[in-house]
PDB file of N, CA and C in Angstrom:
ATOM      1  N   UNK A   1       0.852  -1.173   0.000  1.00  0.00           N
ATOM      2  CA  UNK A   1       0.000   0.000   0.000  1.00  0.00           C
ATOM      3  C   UNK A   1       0.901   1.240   0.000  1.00  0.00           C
ATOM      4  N   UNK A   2       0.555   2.047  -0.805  1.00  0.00           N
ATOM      5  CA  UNK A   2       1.969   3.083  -1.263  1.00  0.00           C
ATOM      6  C   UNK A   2       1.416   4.665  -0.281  1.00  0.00           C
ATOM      7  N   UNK A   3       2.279   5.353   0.027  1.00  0.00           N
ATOM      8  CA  UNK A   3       2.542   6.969   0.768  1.00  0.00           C
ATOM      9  C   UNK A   3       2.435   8.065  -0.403  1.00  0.00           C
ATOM     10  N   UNK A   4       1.691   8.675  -0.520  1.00  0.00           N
ATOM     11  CA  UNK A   4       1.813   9.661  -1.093  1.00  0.00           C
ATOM     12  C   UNK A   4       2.408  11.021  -1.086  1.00  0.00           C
ATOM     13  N   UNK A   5       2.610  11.948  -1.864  1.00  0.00           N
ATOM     14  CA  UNK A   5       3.074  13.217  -1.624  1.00  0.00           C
ATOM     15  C   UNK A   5       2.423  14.239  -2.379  1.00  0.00           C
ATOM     16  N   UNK A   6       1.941  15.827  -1.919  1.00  0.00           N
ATOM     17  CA  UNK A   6       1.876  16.552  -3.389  1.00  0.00           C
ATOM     18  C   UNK A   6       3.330  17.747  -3.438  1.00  0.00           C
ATOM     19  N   UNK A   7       2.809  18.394  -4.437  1.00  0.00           N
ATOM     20  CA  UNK A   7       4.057  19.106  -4.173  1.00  0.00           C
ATOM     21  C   UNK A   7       4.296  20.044  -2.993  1.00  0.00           C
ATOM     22  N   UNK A   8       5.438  21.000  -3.255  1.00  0.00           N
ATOM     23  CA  UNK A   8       5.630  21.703  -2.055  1.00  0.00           C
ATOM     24  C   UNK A   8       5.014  23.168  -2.377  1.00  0.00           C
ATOM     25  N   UNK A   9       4.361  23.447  -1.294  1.00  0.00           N
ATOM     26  CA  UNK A   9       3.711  24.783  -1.746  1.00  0.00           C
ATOM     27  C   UNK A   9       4.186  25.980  -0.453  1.00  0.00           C
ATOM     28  N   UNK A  10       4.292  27.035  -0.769  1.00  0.00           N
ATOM     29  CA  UNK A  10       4.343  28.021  -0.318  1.00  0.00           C
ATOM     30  C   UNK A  10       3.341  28.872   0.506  1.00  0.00           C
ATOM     31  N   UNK A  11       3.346  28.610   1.618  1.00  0.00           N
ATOM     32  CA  UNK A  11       1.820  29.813   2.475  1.00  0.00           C
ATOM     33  C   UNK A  11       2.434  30.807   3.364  1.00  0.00           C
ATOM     34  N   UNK A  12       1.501  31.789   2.904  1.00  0.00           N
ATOM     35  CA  UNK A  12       1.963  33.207   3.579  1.00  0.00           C
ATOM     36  C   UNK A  12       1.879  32.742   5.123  1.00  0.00           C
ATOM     37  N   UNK A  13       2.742  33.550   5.732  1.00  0.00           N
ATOM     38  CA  UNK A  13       2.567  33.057   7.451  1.00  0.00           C
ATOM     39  C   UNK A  13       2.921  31.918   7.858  1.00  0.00           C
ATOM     40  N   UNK A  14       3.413  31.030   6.929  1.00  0.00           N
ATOM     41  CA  UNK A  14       4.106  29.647   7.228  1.00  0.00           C
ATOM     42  C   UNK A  14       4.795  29.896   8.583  1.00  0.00           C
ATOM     43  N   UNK A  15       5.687  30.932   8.812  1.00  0.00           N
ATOM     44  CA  UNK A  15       6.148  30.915   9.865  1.00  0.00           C
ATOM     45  C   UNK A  15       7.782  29.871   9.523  1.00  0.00           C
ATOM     46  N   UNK A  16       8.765  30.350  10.521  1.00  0.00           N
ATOM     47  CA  UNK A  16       9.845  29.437  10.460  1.00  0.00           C
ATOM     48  C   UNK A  16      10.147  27.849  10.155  1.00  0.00           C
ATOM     49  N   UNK A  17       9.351  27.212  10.486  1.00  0.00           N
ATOM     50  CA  UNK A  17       8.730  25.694  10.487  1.00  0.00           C
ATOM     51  C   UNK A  17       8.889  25.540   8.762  1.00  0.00           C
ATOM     52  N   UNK A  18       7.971  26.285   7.925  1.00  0.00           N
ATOM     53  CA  UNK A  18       7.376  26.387   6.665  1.00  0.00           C
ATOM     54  C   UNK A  18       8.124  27.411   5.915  1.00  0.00           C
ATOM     55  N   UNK A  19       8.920  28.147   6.239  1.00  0.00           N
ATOM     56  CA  UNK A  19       9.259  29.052   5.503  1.00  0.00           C
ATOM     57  C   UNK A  19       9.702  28.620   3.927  1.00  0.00           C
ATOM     58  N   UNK A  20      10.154  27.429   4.003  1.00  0.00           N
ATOM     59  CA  UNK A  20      10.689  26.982   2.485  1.00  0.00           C
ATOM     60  C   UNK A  20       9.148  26.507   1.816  1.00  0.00           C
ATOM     61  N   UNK A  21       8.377  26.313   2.469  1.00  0.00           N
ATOM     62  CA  UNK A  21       7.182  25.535   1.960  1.00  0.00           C
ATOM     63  C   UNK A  21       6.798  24.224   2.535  1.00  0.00           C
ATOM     64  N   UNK A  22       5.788  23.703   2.336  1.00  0.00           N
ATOM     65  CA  UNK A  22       5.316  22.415   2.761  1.00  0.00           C
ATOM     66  C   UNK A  22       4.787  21.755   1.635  1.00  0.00           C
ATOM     67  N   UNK A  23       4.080  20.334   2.425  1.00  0.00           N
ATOM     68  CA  UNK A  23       3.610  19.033   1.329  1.00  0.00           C
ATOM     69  C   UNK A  23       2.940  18.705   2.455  1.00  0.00           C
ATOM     70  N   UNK A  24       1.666  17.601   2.035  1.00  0.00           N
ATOM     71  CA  UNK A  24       1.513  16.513   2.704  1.00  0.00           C
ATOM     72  C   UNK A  24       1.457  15.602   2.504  1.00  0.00           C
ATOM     73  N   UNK A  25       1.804  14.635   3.816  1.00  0.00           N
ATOM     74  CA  UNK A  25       1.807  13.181   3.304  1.00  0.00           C
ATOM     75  C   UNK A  25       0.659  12.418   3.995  1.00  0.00           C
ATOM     76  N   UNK A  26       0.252  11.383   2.656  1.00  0.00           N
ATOM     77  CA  UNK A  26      -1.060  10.878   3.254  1.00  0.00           C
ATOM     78  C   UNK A  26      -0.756   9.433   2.692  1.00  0.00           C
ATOM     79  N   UNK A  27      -1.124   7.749   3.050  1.00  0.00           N
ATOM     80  CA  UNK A  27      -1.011   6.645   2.546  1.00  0.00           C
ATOM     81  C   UNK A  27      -2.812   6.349   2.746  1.00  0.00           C
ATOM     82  N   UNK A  28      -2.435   4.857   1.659  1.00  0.00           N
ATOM     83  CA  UNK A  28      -3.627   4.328   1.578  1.00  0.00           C
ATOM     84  C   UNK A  28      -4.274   3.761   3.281  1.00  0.00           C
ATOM     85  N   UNK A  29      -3.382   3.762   3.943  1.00  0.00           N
ATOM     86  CA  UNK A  29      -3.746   3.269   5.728  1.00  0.00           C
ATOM     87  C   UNK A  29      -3.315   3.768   6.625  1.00  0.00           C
ATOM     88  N   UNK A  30      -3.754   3.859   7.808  1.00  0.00           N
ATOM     89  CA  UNK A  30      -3.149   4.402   8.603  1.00  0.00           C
ATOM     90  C   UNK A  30      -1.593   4.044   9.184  1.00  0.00           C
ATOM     91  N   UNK A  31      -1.659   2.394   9.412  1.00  0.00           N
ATOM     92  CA  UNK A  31      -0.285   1.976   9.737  1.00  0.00           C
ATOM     93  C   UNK A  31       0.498   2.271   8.504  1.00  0.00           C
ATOM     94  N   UNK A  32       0.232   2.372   7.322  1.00  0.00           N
ATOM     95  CA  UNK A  32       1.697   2.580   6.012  1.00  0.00           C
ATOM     96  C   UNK A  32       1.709   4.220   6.471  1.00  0.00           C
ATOM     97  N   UNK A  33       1.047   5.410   6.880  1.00  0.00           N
ATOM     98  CA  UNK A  33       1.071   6.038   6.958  1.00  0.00           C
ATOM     99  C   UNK A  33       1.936   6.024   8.216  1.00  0.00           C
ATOM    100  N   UNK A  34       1.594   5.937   9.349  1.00  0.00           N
ATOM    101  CA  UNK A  34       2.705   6.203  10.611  1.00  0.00           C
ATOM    102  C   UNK A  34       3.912   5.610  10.379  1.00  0.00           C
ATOM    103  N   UNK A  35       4.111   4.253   9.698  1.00  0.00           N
ATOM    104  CA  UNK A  35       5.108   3.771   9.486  1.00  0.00           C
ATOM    105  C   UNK A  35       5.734   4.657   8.245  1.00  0.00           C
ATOM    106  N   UNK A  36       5.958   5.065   7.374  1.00  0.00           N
ATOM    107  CA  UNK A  36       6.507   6.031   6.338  1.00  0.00           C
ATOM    108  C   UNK A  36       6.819   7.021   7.177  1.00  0.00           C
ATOM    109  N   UNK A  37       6.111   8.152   8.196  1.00  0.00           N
ATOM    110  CA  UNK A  37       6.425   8.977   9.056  1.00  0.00           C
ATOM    111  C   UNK A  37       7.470   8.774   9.943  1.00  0.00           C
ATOM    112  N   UNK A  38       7.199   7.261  10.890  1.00  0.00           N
ATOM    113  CA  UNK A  38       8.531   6.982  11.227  1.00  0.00           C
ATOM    114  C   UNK A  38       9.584   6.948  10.868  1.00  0.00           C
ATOM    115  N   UNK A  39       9.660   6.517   9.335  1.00  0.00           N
ATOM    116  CA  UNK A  39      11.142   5.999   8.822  1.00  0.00           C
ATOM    117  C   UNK A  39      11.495   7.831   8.394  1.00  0.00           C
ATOM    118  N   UNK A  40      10.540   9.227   7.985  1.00  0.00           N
ATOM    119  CA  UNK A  40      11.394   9.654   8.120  1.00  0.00           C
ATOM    120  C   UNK A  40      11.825  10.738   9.375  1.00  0.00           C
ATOM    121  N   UNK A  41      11.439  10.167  10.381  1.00  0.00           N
ATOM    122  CA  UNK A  41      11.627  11.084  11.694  1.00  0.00           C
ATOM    123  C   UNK A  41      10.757  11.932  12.154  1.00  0.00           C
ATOM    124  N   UNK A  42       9.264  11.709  11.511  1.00  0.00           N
ATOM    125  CA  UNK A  42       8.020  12.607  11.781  1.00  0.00           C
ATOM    126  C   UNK A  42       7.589  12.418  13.578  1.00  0.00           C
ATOM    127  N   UNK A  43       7.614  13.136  13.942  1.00  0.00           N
ATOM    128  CA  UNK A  43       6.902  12.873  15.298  1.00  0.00           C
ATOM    129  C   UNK A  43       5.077  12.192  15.679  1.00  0.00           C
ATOM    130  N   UNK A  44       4.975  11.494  16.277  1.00  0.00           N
ATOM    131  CA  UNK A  44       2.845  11.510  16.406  1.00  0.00           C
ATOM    132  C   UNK A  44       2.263  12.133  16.345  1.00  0.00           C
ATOM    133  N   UNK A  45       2.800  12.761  17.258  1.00  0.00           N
ATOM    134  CA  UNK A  45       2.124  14.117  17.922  1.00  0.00           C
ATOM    135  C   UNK A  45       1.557  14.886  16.555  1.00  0.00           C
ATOM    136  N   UNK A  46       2.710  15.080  15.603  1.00  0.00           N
ATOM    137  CA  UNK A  46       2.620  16.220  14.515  1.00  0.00           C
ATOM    138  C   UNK A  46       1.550  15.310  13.277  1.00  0.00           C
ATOM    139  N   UNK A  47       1.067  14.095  13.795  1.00  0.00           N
ATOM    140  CA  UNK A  47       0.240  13.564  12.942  1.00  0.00           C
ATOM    141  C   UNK A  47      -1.443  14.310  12.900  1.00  0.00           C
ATOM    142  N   UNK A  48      -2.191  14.400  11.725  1.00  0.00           N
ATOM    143  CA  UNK A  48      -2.974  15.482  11.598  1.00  0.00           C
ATOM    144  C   UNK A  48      -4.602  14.819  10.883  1.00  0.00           C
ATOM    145  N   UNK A  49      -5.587  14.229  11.898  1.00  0.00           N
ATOM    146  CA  UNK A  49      -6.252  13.157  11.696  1.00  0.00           C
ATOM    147  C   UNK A  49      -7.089  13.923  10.362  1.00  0.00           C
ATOM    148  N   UNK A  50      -7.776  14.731  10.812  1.00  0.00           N
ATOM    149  CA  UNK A  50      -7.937  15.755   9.696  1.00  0.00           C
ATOM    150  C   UNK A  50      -9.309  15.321   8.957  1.00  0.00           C
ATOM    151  N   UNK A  51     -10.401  15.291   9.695  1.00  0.00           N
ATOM    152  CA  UNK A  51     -11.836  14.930   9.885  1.00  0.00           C
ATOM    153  C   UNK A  51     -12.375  14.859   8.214  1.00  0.00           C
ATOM    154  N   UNK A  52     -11.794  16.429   8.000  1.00  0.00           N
ATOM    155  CA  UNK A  52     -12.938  16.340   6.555  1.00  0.00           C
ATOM    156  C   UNK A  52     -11.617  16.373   5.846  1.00  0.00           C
ATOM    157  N   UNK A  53     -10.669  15.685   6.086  1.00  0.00           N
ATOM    158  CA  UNK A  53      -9.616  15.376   5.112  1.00  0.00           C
ATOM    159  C   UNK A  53      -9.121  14.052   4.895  1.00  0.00           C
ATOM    160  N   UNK A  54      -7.864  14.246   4.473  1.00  0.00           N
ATOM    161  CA  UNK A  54      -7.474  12.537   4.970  1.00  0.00           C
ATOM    162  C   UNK A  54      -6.446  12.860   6.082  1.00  0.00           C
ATOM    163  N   UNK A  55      -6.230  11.690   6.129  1.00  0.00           N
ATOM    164  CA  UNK A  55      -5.359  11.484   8.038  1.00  0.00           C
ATOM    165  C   UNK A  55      -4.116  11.912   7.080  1.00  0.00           C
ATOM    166  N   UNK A  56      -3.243  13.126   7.707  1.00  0.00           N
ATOM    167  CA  UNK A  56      -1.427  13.451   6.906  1.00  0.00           C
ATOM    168  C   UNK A  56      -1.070  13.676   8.126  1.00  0.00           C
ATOM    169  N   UNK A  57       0.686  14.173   7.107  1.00  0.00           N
ATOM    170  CA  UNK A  57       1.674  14.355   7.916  1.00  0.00           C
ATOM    171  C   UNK A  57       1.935  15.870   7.264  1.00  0.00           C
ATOM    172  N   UNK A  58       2.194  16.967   7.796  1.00  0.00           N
ATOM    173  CA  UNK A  58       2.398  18.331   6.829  1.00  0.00           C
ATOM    174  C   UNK A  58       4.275  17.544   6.745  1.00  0.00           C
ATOM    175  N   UNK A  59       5.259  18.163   5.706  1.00  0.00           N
ATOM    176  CA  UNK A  59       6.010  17.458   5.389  1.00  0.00           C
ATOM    177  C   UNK A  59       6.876  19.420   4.854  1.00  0.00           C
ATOM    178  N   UNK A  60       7.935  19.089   5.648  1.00  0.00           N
ATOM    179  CA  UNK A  60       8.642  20.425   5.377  1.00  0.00           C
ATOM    180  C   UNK A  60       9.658  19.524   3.818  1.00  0.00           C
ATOM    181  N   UNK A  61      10.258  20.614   2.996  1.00  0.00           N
ATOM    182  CA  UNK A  61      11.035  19.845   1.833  1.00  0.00           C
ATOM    183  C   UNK A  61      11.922  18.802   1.977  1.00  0.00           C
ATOM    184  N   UNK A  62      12.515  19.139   3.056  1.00  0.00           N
ATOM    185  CA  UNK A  62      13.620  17.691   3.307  1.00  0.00           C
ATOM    186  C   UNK A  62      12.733  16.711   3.523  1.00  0.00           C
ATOM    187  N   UNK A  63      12.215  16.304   4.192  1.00  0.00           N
ATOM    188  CA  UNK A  63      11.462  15.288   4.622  1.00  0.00           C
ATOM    189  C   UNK A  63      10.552  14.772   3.627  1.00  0.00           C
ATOM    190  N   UNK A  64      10.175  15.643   3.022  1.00  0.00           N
ATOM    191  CA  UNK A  64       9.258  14.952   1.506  1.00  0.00           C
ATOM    192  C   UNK A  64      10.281  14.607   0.630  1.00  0.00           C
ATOM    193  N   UNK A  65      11.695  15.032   0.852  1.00  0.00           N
ATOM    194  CA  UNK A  65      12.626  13.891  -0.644  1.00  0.00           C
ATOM    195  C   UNK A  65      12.669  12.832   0.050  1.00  0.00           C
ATOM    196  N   UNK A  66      13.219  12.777   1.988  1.00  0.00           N
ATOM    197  CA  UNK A  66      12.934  11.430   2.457  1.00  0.00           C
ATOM    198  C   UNK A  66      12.187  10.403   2.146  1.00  0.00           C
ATOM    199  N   UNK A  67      11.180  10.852   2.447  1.00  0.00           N
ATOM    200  CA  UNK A  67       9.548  10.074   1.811  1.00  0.00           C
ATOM    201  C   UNK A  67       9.174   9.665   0.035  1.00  0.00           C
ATOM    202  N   UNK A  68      10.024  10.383  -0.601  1.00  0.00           N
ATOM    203  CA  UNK A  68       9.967  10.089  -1.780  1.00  0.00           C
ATOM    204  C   UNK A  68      11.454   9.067  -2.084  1.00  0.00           C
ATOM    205  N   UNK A  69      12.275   8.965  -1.554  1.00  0.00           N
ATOM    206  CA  UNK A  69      13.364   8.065  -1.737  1.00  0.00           C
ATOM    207  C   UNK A  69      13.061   6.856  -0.837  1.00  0.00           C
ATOM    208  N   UNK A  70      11.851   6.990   0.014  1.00  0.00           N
ATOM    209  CA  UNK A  70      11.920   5.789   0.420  1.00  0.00           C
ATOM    210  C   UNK A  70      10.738   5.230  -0.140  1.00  0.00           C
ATOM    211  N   UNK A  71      10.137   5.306  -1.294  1.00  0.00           N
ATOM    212  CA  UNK A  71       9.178   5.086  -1.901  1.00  0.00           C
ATOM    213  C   UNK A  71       7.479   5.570  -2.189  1.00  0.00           C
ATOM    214  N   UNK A  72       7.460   6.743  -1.334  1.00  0.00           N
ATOM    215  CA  UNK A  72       6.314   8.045  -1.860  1.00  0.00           C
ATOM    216  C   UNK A  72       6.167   8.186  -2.934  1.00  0.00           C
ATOM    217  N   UNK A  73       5.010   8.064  -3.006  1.00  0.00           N
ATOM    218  CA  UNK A  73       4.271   8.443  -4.872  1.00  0.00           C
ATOM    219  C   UNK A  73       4.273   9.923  -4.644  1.00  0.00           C
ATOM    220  N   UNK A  74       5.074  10.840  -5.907  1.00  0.00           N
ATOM    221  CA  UNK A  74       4.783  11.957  -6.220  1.00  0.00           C
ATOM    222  C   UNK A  74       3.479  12.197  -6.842  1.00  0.00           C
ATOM    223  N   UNK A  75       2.585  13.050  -6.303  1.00  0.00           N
ATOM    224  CA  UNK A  75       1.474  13.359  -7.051  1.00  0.00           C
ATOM    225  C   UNK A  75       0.996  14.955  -7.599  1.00  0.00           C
ATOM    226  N   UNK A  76       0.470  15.177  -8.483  1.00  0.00           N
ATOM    227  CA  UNK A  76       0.444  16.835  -8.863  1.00  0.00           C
ATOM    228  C   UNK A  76      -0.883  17.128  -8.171  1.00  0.00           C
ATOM    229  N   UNK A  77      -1.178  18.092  -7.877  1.00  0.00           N
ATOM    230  CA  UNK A  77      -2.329  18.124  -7.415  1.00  0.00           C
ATOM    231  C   UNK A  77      -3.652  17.721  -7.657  1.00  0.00           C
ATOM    232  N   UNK A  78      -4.206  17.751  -8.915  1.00  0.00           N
ATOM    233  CA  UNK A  78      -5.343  17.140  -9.112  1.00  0.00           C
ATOM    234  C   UNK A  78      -5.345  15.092  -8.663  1.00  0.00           C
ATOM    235  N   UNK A  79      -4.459  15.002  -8.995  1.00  0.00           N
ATOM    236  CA  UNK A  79      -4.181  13.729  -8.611  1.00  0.00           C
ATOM    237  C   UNK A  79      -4.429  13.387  -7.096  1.00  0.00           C
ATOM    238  N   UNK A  80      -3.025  14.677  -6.697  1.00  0.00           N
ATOM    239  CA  UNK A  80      -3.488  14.055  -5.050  1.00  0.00           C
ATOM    240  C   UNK A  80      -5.152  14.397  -4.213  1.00  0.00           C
ATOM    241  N   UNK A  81      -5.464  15.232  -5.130  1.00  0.00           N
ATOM    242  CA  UNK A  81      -7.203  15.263  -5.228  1.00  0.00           C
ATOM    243  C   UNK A  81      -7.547  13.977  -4.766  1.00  0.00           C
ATOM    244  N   UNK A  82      -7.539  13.356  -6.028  1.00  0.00           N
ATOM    245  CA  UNK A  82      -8.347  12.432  -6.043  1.00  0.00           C
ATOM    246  C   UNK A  82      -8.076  11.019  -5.296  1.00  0.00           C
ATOM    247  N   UNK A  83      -6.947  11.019  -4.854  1.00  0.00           N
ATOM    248  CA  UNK A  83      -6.516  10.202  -3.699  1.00  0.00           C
ATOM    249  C   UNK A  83      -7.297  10.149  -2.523  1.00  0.00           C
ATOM    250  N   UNK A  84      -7.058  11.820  -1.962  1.00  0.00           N
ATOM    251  CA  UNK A  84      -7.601  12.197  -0.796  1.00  0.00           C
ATOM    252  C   UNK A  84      -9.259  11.949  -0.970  1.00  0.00           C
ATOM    253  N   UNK A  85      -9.953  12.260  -1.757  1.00  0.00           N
ATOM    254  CA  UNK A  85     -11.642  11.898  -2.033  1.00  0.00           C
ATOM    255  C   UNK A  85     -11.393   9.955  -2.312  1.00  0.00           C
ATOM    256  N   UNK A  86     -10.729   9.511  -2.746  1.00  0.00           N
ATOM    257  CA  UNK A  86     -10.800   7.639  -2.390  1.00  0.00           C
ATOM    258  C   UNK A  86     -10.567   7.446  -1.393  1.00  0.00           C
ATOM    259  N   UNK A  87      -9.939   7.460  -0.478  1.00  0.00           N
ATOM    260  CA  UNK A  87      -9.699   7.658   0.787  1.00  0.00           C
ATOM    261  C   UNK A  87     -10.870   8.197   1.699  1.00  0.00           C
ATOM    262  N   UNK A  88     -11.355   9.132   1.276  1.00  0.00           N
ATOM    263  CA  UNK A  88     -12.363   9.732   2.115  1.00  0.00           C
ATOM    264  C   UNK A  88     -14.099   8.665   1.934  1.00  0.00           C
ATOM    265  N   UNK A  89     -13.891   8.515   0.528  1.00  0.00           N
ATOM    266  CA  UNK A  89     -15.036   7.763   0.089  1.00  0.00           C
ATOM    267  C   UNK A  89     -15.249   6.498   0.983  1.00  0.00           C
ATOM    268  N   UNK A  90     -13.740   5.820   1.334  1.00  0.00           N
ATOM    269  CA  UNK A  90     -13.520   4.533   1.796  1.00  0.00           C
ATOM    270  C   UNK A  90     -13.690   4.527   3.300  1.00  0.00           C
ATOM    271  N   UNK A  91     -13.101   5.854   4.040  1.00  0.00           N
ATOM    272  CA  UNK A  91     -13.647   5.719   5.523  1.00  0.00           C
ATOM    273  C   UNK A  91     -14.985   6.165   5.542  1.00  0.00           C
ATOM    274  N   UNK A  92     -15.508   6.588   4.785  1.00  0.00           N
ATOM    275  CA  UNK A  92     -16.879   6.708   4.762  1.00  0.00           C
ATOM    276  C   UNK A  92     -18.367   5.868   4.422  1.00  0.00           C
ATOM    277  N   UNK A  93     -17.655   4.699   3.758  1.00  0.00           N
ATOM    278  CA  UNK A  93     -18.507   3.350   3.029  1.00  0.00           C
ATOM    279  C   UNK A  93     -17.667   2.438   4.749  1.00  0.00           C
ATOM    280  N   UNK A  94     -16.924   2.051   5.185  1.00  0.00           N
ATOM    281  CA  UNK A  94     -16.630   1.336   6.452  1.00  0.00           C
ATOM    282  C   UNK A  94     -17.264   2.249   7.841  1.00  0.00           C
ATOM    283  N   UNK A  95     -17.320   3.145   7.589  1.00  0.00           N
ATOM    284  CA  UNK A  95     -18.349   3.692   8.668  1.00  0.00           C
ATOM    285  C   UNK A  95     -19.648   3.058   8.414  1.00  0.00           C
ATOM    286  N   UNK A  96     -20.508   3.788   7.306  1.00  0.00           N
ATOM    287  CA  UNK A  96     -21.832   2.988   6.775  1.00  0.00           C
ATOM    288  C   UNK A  96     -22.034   1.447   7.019  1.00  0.00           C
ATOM    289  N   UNK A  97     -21.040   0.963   7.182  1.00  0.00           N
ATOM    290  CA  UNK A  97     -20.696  -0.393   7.165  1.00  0.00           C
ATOM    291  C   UNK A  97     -21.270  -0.928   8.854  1.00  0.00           C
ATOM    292  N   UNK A  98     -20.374   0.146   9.343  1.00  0.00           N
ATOM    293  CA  UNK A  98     -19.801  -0.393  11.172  1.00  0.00           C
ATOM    294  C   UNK A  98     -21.245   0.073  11.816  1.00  0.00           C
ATOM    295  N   UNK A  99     -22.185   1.096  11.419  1.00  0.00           N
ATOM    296  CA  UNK A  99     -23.488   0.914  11.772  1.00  0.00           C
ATOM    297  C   UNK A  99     -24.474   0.211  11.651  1.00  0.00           C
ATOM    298  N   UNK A 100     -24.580   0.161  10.370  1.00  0.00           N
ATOM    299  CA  UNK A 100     -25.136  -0.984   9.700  1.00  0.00           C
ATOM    300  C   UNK A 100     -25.221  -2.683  10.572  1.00  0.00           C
ATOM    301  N   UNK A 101     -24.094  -2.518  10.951  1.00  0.00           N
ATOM    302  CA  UNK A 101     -23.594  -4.228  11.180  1.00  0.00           C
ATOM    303  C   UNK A 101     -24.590  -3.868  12.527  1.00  0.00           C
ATOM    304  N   UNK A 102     -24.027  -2.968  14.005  1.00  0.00           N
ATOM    305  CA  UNK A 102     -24.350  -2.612  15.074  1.00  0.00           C
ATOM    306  C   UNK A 102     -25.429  -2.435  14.708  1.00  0.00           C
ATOM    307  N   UNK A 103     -26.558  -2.187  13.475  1.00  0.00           N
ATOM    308  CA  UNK A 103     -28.037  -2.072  13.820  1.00  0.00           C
ATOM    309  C   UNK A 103     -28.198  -3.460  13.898  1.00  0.00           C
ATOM    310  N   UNK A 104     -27.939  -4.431  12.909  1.00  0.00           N
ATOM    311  CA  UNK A 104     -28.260  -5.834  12.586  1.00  0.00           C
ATOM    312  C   UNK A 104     -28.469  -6.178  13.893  1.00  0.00           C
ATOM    313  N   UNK A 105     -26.923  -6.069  14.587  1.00  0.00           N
ATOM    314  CA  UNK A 105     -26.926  -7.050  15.651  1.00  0.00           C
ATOM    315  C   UNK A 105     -27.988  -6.065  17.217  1.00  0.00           C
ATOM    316  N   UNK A 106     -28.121  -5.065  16.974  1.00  0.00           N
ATOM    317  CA  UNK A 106     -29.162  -4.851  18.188  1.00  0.00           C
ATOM    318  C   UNK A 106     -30.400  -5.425  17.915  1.00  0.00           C
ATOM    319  N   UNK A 107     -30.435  -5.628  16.299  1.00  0.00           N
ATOM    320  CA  UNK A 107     -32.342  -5.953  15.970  1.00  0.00           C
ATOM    321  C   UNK A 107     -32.480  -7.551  16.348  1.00  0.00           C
ATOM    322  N   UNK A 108     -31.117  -8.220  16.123  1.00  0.00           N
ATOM    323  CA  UNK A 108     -31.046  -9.181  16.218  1.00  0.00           C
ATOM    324  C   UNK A 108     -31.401  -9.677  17.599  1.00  0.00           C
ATOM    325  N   UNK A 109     -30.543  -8.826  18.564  1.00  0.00           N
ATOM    326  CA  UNK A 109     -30.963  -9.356  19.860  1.00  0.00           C
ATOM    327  C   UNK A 109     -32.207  -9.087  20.132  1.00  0.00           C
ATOM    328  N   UNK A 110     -32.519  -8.120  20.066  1.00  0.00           N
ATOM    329  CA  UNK A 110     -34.380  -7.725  20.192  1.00  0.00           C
ATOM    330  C   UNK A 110     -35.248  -9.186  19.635  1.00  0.00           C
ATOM    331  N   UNK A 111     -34.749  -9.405  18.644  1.00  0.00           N
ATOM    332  CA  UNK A 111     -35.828 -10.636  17.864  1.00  0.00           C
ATOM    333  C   UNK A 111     -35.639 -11.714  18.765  1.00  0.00           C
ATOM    334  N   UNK A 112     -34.244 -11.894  19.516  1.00  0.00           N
ATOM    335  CA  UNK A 112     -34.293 -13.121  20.026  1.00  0.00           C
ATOM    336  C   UNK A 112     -34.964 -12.927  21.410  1.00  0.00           C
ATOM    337  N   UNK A 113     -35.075 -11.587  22.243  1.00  0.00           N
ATOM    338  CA  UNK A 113     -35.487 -11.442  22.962  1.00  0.00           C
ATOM    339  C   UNK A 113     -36.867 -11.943  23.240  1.00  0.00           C
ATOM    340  N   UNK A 114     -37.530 -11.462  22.287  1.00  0.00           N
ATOM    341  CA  UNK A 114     -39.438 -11.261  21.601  1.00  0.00           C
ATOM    342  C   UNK A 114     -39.105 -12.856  22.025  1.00  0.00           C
ATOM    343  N   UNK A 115     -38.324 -13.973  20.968  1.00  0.00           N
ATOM    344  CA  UNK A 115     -38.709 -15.147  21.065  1.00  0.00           C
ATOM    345  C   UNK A 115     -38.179 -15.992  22.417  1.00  0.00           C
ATOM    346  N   UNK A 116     -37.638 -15.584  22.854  1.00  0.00           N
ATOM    347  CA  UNK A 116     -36.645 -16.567  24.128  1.00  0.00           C
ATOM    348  C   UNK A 116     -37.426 -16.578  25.483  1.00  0.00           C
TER     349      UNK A 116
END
């Protein structure tokens, strides 16, 4: 399951941290994701679950050639678009999922209740 990258972009107010620019990094899972962060010295803490996004890492330039030499897919932006919306689509169909199941099984017990 591969790590992604987009490019490095420039934001006003970056502040020292950002001053060269940033990226983020996002994988198809969460563990390829912390694990890619680990290998290149990302902290947890600085991990960024990112509700109406996908789960990243913000990625100052050094650290995104890291991530790209250790096998990060470069992506241009529309691309990494559409990563981040598969990703989003997918924790969002396993949610639908994880209720779904938890209605089954409350109706379920109810039915056995009625009969037992």
């Amino acid at each position: 399951m591969p790590c992604y990258v987009d490019q490095i972009q420039k934001w006003p107010g970056g502040g020292r941290t950002f001053r060269d620019g940033s990226c983020h990094l996002i994988a198809d899972t969460l563990d390829e994701l912390h694990a890619m962060a680990d290998r290149i010295g990302m902290k947890r803490a600085w991990f960024q679950p990112a509700p109406a996004s996908a789960p990243h890492y913000d990625l100052v330039p050094s650290r995104r050639a890291k991530a790209v030499a250790l096998g990060a897919i470069e992506l241009n932006r529309a691309d990494f678009v559409a990563v981040v919306r598969r990703l989003r689509a997918a924790r969002i169909a396993w949610a639908e999922k994880r209720v779904a199941d938890a209605k089954s099984e409350v109706l379920a017990s109810f039915a056995e209740g009625e009969n037992g």
